[in-house]
Protein backbone atom coordinates (compact mmCIF):
# COMPACT_ATOMS: atom_id res chain seq x y z
CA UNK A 1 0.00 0.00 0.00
CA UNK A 2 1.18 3.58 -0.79
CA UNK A 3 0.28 6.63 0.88
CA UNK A 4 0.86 9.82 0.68
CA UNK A 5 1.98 12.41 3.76
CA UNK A 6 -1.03 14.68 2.25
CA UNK A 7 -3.48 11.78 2.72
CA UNK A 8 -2.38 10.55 6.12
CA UNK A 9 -3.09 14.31 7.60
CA UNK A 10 -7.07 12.98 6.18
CA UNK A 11 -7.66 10.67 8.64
CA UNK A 12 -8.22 10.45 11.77
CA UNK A 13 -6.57 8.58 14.27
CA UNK A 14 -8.35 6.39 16.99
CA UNK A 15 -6.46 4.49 19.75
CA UNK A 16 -7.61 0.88 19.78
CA UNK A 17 -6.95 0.17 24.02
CA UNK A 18 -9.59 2.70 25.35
CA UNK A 19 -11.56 4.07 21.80
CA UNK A 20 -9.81 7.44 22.58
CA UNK A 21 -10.18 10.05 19.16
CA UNK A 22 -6.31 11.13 19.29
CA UNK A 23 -7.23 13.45 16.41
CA UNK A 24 -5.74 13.89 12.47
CA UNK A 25 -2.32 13.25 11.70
CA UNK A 26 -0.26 16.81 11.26
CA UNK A 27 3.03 15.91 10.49
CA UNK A 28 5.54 13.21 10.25
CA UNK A 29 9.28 12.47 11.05
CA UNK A 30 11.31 10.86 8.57
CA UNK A 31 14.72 9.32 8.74
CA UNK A 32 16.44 10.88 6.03
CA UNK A 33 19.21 8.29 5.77
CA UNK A 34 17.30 5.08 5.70
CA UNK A 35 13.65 6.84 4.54
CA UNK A 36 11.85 5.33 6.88
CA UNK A 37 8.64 6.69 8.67
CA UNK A 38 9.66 7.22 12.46
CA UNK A 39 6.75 9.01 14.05
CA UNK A 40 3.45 10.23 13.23
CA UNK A 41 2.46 13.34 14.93
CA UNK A 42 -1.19 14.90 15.84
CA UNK A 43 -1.05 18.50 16.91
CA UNK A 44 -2.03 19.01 20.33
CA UNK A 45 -5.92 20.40 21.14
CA UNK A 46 -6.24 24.30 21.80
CA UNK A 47 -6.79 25.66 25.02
CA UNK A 48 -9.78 27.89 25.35
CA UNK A 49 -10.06 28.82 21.88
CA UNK A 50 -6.68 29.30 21.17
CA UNK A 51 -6.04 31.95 24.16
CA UNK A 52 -3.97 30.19 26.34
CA UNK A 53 -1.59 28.28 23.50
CA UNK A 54 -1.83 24.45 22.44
CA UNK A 55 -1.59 21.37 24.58
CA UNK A 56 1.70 19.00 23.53
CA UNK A 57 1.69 17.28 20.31
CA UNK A 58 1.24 13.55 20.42
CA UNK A 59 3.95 11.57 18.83
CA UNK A 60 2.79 8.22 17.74
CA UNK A 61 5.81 5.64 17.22
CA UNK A 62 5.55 3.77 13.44
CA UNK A 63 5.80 0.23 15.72
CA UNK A 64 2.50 1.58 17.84
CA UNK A 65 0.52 2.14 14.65
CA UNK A 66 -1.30 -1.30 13.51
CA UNK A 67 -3.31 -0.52 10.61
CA UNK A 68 -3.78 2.38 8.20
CA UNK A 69 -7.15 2.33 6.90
CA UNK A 70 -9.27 4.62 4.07
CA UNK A 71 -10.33 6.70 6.72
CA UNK A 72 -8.36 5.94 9.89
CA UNK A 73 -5.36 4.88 11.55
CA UNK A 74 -5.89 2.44 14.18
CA UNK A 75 -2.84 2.53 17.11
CA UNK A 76 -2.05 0.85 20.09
CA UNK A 77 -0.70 3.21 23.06
């Protein structure tokens, strides 16, 4: 399966232990050498509208992701 870094910030990701909605993929981090996907990261939630700054990114490991679906990506955390 291919996908691109455009498509993964589509979906949303959902964390299979508790049903928690993590969010939608913002960015990634890449290791340039080998160019292989190290982390995907969702962009922490705004505090009160945006006032008071963001709450910390979450940084989901590749190895903690188990499936990339149409819509979703399913991890384990």
């Amino acid at each position: 399966m291919v996908c691109s870094i455009n498509s993964l910030k589509e979906k949303e990701v959902i964390n299979v232990k508790d049903g928690a909605r993590l969010g939608f993929a913002g960015d990634v981090e890449v290791d340039l050498e080998s160019g292989r996907l190290i982390s995907v990261i969702i962009p922490g939630a705004y505090k009160l509208a945006g006032l008071f700054g963001r709450e910390q990114d979450i940084v989901i490991k590749w190895e903690d992701i188990k499936k990339i679906g149409d819509d979703l990506i399913i991890v384990e955390m």
